[in-house]
C-alpha atoms as a PDB file:
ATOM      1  CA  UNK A   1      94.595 101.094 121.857  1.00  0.00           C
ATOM      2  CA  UNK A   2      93.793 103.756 118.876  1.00  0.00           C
ATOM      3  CA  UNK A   3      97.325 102.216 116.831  1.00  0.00           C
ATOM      4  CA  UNK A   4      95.672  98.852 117.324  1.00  0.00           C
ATOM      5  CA  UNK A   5      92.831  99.884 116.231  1.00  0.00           C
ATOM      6  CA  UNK A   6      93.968 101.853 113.462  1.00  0.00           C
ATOM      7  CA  UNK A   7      96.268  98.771 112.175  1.00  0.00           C
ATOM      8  CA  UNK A   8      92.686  96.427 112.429  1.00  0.00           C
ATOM      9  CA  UNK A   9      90.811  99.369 110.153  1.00  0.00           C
ATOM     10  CA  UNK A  10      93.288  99.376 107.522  1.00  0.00           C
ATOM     11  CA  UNK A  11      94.046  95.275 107.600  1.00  0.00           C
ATOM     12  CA  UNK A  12      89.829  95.174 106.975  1.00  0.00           C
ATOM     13  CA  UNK A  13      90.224  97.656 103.678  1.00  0.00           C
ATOM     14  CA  UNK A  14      93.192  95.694 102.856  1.00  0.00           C
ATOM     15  CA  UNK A  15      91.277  92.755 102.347  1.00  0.00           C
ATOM     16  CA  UNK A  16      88.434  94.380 100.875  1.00  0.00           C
ATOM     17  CA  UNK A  17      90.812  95.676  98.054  1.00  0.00           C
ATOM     18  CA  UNK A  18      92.100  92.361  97.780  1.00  0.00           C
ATOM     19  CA  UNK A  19      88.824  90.428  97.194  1.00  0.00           C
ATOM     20  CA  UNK A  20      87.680  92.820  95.176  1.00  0.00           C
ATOM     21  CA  UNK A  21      91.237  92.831  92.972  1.00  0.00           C
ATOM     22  CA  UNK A  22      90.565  89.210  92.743  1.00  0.00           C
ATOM     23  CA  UNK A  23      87.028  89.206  91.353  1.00  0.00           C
ATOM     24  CA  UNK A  24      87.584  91.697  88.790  1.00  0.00           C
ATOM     25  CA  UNK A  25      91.199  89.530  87.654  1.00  0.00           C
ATOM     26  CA  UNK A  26      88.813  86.429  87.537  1.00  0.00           C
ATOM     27  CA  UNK A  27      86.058  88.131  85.883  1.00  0.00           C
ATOM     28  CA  UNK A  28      88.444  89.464  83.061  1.00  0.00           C
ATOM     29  CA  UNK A  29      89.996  86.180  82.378  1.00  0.00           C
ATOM     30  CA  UNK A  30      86.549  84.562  81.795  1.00  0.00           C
ATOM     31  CA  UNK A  31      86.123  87.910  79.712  1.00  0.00           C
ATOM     32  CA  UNK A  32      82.764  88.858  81.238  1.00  0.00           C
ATOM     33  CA  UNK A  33      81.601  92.343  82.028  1.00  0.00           C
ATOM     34  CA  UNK A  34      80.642  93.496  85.233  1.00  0.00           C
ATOM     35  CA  UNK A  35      77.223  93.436  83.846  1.00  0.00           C
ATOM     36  CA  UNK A  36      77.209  89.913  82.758  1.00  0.00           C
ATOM     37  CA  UNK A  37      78.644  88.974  86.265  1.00  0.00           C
ATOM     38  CA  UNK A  38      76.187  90.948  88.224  1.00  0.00           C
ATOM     39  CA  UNK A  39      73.158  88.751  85.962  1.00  0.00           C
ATOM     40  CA  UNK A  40      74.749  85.578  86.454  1.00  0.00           C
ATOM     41  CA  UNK A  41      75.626  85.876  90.122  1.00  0.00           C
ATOM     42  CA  UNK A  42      72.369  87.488  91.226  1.00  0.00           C
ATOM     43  CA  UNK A  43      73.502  90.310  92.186  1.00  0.00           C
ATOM     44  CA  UNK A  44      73.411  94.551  91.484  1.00  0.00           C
ATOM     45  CA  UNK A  45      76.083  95.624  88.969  1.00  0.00           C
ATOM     46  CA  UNK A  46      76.694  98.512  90.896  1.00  0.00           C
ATOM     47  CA  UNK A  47      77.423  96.130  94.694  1.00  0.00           C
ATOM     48  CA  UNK A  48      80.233  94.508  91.617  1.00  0.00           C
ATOM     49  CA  UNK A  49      81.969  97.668  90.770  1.00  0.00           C
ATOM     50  CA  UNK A  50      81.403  98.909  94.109  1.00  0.00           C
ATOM     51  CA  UNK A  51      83.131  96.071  95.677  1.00  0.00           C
ATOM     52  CA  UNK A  52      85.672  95.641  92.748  1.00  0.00           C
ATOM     53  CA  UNK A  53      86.743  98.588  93.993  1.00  0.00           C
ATOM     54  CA  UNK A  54      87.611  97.904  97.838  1.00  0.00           C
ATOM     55  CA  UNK A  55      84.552 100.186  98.818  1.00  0.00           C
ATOM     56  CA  UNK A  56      81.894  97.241  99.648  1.00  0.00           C
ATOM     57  CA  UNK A  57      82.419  94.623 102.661  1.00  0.00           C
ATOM     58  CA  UNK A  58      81.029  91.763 100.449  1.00  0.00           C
ATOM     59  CA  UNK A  59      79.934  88.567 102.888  1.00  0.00           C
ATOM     60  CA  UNK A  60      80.724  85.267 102.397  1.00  0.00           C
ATOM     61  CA  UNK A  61      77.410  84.072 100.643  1.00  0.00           C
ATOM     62  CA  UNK A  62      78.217  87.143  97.811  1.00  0.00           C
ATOM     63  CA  UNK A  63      81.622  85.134  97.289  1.00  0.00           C
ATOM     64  CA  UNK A  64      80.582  82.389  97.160  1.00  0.00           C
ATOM     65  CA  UNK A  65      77.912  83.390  94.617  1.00  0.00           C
ATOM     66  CA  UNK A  66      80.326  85.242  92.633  1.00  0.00           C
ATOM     67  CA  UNK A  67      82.607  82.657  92.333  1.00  0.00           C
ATOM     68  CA  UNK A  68      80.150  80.119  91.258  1.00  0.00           C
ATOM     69  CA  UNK A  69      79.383  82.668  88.519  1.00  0.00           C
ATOM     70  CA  UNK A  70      82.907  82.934  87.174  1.00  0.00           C
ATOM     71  CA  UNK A  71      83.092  78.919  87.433  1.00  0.00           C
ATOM     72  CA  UNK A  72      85.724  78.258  90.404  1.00  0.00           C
ATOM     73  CA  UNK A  73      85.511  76.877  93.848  1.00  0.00           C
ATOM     74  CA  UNK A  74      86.076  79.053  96.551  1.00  0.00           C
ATOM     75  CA  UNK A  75      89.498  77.299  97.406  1.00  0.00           C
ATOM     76  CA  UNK A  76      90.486  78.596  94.063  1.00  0.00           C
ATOM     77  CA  UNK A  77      88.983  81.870  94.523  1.00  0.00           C
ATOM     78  CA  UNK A  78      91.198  82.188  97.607  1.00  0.00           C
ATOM     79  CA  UNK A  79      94.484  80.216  96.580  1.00  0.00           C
ATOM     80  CA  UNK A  80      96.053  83.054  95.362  1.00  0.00           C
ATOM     81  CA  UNK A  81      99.417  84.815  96.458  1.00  0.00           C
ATOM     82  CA  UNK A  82      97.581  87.935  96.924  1.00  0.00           C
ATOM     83  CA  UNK A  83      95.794  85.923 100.597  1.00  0.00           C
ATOM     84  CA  UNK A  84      98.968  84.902 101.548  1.00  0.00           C
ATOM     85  CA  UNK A  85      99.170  85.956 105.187  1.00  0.00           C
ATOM     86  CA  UNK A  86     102.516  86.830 104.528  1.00  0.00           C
ATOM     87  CA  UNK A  87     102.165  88.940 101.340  1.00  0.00           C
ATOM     88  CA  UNK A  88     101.748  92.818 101.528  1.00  0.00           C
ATOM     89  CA  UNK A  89     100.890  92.828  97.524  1.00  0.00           C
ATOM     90  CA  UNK A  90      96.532  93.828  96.923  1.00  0.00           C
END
């Protein structure tokens, strides 16, 4: 029970590093700061960084705010290699 549960802990940071990995990649293409994100997403620039960084659990509603901000649906916030089920890459 505590290696299953142990696998489930790290699978949740995983993907927390990996949504984060993705905003910041997105944000840098559209060349915006994390400041100019945080203002045009409604949101703390601190919870950006903070979840840029895999240390935030940021819900669904954030996303999708987030990726309305850097101008892409949330299919192509999420069609990336990087959510592959079968990728180990973050």
């Amino acid at each position: 029970m505590a290696y299953s549960q142990h696998l489930l802990t790290f699978a949740i940071m995983d993907i927390k590093s990996k949504i984060g990995n993705r905003i910041k990649e997105l944000r840098e293409l559209k060349n915006m700061s994390q400041k100019d994100l945080a203002y045009t997403s409604d949101l703390d620039r601190s919870y950006i960084a903070s979840v840029e960084n895999g240390q935030r659990n940021i819900s669904i509603i954030n996303i999708e705010k987030v990726s309305k901000a850097l101008g892409v649906s949330l299919k192509d916030f999420f069609n990336n290699e990087r959510f592959d089920n079968n990728s180990t890459s973050s």
